[in-house]
N, C-alpha and C. Protein backbone atom coordinates (compact mmCIF):
# COMPACT_ATOMS: atom_id res chain seq x y z
N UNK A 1 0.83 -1.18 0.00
CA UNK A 1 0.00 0.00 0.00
C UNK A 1 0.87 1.24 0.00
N UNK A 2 0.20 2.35 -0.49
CA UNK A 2 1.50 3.49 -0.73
C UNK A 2 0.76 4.24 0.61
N UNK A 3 1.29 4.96 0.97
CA UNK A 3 1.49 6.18 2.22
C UNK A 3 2.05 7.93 1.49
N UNK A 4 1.45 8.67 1.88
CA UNK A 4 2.01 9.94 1.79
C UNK A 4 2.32 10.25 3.00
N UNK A 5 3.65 11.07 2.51
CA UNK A 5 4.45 11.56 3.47
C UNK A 5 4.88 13.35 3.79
N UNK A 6 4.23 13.53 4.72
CA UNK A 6 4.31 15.13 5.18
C UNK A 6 5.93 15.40 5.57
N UNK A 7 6.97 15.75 5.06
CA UNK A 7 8.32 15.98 5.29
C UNK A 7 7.74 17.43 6.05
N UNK A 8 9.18 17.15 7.32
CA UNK A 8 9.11 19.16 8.16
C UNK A 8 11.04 18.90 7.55
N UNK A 9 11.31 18.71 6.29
CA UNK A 9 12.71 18.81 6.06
C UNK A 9 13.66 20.25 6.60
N UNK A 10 12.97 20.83 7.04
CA UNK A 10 13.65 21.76 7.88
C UNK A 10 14.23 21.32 9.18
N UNK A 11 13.57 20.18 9.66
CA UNK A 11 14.18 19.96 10.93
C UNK A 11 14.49 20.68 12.22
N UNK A 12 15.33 20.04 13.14
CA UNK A 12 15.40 20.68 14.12
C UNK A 12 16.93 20.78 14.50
N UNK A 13 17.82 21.98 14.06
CA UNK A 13 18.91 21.77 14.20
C UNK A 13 19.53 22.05 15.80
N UNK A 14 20.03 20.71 16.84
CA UNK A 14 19.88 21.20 18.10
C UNK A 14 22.00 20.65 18.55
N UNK A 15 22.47 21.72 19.65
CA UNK A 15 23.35 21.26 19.68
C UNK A 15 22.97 21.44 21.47
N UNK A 16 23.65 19.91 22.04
CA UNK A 16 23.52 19.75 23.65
C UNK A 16 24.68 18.88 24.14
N UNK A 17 24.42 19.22 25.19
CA UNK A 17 25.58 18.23 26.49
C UNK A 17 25.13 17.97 27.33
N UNK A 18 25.26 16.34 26.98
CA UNK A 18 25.42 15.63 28.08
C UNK A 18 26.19 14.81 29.12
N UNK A 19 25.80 14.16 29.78
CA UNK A 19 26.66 13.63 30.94
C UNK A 19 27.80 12.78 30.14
N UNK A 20 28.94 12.67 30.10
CA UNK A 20 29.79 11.92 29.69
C UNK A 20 29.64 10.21 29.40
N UNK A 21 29.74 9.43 28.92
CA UNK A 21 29.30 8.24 29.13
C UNK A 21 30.59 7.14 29.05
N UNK A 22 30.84 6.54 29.33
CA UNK A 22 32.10 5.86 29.62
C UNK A 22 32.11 5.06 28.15
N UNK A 23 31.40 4.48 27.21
CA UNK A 23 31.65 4.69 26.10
C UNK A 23 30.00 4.04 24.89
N UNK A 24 30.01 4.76 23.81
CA UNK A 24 29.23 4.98 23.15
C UNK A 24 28.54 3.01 23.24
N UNK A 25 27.53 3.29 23.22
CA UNK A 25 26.59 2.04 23.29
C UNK A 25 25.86 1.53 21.53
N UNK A 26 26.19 0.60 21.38
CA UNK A 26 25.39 0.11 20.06
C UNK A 26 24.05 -0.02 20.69
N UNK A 27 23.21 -0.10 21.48
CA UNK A 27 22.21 -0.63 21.66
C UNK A 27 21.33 1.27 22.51
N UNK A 28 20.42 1.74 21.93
CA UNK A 28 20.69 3.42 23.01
C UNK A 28 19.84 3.23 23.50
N UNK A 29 18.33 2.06 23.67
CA UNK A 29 17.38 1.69 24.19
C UNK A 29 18.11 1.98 26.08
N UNK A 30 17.47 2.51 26.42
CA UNK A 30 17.90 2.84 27.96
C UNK A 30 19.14 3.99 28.73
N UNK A 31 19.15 4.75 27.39
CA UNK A 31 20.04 5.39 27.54
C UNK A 31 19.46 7.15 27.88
N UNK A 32 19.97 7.68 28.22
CA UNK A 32 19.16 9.11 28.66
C UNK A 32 19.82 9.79 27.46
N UNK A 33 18.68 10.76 26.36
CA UNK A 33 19.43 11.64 25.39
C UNK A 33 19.25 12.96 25.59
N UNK A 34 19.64 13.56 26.00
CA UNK A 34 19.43 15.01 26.39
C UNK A 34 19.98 16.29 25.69
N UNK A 35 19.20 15.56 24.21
CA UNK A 35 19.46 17.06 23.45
C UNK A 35 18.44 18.01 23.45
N UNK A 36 18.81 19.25 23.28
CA UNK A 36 18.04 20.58 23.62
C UNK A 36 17.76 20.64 22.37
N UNK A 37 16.74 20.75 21.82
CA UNK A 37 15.83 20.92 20.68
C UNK A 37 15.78 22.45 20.27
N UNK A 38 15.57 22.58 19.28
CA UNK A 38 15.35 24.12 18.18
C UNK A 38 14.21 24.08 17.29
N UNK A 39 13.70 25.27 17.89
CA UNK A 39 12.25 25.25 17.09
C UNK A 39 12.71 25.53 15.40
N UNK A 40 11.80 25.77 14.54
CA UNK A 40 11.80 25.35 13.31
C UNK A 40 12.79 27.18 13.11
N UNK A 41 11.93 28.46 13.49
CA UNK A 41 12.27 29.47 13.28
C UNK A 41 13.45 30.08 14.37
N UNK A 42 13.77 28.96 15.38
CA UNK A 42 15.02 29.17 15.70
C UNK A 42 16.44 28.84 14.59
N UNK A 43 15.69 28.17 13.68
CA UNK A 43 17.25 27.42 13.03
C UNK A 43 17.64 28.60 12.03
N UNK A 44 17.63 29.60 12.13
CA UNK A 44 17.78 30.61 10.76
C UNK A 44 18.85 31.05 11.64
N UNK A 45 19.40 31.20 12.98
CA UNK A 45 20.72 31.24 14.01
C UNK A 45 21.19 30.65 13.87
N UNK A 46 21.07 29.39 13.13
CA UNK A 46 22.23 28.21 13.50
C UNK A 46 22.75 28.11 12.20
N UNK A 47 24.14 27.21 12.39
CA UNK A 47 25.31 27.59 11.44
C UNK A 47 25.44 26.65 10.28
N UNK A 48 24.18 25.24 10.50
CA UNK A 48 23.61 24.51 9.66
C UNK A 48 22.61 24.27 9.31
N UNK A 49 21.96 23.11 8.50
CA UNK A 49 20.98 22.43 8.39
C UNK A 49 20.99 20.88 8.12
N UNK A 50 19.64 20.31 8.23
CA UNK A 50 19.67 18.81 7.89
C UNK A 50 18.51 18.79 7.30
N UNK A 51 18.22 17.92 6.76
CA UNK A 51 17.12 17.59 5.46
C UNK A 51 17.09 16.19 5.00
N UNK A 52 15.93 15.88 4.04
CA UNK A 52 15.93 14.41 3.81
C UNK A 52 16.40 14.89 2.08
N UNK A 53 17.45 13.93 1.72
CA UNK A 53 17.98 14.26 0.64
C UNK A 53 17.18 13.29 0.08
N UNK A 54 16.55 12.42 -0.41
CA UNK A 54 16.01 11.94 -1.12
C UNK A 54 14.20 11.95 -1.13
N UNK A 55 13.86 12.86 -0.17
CA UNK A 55 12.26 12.65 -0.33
C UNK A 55 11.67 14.36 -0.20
N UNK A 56 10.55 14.71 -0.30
CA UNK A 56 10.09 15.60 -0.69
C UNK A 56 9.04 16.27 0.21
N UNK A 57 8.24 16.86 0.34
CA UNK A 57 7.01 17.32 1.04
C UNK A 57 5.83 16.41 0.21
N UNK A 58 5.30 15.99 0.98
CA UNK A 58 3.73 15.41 0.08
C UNK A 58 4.67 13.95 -0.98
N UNK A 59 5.45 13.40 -0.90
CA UNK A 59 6.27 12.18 -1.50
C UNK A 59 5.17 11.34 -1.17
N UNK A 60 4.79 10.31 -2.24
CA UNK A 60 3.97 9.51 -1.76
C UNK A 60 4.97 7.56 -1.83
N UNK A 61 4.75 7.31 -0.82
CA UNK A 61 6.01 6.09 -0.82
C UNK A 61 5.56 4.80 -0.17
N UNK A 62 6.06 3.68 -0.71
CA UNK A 62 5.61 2.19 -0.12
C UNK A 62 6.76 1.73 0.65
N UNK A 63 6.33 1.09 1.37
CA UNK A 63 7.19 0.51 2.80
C UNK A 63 7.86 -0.54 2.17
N UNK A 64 9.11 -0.99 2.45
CA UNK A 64 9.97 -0.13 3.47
C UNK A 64 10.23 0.79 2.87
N UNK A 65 10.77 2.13 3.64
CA UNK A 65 11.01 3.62 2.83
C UNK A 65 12.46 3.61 3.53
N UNK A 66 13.18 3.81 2.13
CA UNK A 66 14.51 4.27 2.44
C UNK A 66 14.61 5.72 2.73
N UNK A 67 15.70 5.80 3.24
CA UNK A 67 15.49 7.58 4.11
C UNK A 67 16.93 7.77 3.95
N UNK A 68 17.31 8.95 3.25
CA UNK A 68 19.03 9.64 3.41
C UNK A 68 18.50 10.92 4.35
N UNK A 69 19.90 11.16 5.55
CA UNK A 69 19.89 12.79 5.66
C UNK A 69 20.86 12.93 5.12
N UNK A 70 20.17 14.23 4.98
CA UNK A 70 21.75 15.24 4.21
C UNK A 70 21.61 16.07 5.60
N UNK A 71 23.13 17.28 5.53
CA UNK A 71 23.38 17.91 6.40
C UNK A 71 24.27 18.70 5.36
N UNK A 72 24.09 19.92 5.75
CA UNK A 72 25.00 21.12 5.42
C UNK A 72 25.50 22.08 6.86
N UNK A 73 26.73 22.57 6.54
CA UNK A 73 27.30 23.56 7.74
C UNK A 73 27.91 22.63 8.79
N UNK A 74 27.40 21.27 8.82
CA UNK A 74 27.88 20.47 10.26
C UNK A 74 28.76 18.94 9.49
N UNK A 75 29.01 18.77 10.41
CA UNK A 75 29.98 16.92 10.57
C UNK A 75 28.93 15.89 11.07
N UNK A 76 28.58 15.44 10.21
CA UNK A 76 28.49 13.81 11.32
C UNK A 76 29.43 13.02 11.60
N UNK A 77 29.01 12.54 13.03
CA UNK A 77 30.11 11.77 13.43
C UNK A 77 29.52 10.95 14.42
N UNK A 78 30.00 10.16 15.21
CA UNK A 78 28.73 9.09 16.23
C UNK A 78 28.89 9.97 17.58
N UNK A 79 28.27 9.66 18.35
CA UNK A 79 27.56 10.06 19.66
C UNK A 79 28.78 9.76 20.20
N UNK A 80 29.58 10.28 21.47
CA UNK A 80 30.64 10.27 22.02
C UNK A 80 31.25 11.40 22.37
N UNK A 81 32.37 11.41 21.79
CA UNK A 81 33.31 12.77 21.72
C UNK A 81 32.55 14.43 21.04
N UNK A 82 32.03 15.14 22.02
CA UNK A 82 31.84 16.21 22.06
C UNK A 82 32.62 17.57 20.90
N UNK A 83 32.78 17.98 19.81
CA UNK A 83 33.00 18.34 18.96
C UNK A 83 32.47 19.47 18.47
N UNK A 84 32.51 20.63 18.33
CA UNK A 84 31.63 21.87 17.77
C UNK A 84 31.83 21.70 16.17
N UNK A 85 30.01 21.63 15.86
CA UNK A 85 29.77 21.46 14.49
C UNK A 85 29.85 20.02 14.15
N UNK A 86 29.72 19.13 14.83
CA UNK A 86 29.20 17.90 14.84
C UNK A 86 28.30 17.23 15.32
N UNK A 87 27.68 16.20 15.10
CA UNK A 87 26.66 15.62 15.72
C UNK A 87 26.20 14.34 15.13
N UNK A 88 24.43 13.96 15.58
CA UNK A 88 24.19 13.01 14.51
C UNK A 88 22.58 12.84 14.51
N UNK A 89 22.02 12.30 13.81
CA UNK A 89 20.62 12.59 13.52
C UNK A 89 20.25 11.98 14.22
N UNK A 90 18.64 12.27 14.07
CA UNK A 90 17.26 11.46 15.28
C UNK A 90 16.21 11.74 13.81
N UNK A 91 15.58 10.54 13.77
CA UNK A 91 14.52 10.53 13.03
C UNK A 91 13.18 10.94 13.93
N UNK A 92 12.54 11.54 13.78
CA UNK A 92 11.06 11.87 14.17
C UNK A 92 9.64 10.87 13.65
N UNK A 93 9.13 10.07 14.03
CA UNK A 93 7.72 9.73 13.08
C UNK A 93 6.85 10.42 13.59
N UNK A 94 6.58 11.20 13.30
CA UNK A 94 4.79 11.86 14.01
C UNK A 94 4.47 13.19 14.26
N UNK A 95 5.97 13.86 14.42
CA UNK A 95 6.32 14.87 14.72
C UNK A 95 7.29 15.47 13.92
N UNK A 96 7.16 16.59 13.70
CA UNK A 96 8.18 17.96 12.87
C UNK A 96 8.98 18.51 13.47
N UNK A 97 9.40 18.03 15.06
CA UNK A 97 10.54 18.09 15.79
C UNK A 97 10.08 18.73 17.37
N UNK A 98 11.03 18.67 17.69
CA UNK A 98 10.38 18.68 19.60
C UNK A 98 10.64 20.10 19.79
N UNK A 99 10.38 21.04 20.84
CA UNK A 99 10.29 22.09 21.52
C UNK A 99 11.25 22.35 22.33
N UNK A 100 12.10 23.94 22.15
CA UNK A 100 13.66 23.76 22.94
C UNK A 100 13.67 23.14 24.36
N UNK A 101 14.96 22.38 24.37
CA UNK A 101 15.22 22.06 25.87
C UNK A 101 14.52 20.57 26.18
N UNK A 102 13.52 20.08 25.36
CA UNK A 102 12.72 18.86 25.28
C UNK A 102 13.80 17.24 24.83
N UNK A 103 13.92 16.62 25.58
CA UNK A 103 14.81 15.33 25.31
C UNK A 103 14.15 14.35 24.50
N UNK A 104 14.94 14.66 23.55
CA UNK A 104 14.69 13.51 22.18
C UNK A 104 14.39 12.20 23.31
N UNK A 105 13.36 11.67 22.68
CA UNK A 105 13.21 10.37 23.89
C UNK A 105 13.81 9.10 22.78
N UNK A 106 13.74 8.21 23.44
CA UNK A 106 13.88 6.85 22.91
C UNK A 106 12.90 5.87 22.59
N UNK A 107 12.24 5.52 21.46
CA UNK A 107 11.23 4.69 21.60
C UNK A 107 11.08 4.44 19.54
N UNK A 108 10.21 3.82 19.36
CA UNK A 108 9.65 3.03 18.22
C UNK A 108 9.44 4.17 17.22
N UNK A 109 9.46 5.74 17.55
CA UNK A 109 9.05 6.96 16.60
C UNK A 109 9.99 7.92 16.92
N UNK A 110 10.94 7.64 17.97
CA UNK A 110 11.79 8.97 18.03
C UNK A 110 13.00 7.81 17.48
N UNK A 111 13.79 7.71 16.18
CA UNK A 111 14.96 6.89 16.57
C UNK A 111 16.23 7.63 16.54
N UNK A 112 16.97 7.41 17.66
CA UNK A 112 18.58 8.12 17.12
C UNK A 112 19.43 7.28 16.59
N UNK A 113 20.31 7.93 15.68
CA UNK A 113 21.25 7.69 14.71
C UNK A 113 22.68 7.64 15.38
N UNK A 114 22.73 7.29 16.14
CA UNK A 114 24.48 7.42 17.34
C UNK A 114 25.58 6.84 17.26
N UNK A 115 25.26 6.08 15.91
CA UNK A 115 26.56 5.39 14.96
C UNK A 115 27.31 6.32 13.64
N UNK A 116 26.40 7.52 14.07
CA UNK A 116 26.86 8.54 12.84
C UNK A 116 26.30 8.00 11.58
N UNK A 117 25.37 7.47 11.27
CA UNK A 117 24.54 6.65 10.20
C UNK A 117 23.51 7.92 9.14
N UNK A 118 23.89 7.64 7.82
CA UNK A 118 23.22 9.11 7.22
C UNK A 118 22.04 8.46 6.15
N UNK A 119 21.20 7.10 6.53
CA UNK A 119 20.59 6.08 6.06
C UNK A 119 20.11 5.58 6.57
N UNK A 120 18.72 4.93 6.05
CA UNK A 120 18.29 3.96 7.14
C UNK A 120 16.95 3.81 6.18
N UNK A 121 16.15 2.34 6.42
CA UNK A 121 15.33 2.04 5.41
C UNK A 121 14.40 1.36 7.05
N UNK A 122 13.35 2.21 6.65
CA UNK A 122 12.12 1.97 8.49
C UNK A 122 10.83 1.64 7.49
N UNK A 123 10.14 0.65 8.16
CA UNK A 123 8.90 0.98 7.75
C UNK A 123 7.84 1.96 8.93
N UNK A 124 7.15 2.68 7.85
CA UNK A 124 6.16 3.58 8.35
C UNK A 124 4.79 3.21 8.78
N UNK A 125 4.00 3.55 9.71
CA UNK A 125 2.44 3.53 9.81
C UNK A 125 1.75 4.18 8.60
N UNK A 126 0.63 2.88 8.08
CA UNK A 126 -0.14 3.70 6.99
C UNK A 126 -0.76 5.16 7.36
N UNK A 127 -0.91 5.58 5.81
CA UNK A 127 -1.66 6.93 5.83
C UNK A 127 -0.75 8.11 6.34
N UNK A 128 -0.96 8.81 6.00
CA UNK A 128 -0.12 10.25 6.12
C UNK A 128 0.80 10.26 7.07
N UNK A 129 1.94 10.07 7.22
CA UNK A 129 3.01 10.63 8.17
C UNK A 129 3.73 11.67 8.32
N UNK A 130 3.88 12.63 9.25
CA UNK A 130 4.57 13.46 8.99
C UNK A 130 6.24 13.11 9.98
N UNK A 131 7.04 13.39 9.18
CA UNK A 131 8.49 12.95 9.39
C UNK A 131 9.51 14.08 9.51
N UNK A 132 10.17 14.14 11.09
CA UNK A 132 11.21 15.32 11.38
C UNK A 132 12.36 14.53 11.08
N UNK A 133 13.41 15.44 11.61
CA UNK A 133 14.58 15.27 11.52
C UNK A 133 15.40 16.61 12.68
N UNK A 134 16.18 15.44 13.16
CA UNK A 134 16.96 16.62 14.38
C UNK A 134 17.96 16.22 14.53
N UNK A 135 19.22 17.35 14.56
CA UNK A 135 20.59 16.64 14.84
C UNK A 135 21.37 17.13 15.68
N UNK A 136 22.03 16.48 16.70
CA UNK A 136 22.37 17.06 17.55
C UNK A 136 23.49 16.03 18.10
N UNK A 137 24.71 16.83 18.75
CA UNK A 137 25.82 16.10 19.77
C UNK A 137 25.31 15.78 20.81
N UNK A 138 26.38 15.13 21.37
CA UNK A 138 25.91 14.35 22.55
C UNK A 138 26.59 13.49 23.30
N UNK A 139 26.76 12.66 23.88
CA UNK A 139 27.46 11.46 24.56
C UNK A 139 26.45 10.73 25.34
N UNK A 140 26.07 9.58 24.54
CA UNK A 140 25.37 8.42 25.04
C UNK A 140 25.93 7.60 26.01
């Protein structure tokens, strides 16, 4: 079945710190992420952006949906070592990105990317989704 897809490809460009972690986890299920979020018309301050390089506003797409971010102005790199102008994405399902200071949570619709990963092929819930994108440092 096909799905349309509401892109907020503007995203949420967020940079935060957190508690140090003795070392980056493959698994982030249980992990506290405490990035500080940027509203949509905060990001015209910030020194990048992120976007879905391969999909569109209103894209209409069948599962599984492959997903690229792109990023301009910043580095990806994995969750760990603290870096200005680096970071790494969080996919959004449902949402066009969280509200400053709000912790990307962990679960089945918020996913983070903490392997520095600029790809990923998810399947979606039928019928209209709308899909963020937020990137931000950190130490898992």
């Amino acid at each position: 079945m096909k799905k349309t897809l509401l892109l907020s490809a503007l995203g949420a460009i967020a940079f935060s710190c957190s508690q140090p972690a003795e070392a980056p986890a493959e698994n982030h299920e249980g992990h506290e992420h405490n990035h500080e979020s940027m509203a949509p018309e905060e990001m015209n301050q910030a020194t990048g952006r992120v976007f879905f390089a391969n999909l569109e506003n209103g894209d209409t797409v069948t599962n599984p949906v492959y997903i690229e971010f792109g990023v301009e102005g910043m580095e990806v790199r994995p969750a760990g070592e603290i870096l200005e102008g680096t970071g790494h994405h969080h996919l959004l399902i449902g949402n066009a990105f969280l509200a400053k200071g709000e912790v990307v949570p962990v679960d089945s619709v918020n996913i983070h990317y903490g392997g520095g990963q600029t790809s990923d092929t998810v399947t979606l819930p039928m019928g209209e989704v709308r899909l963020g994108m937020q990137f931000a440092n950190g130490v898992h």
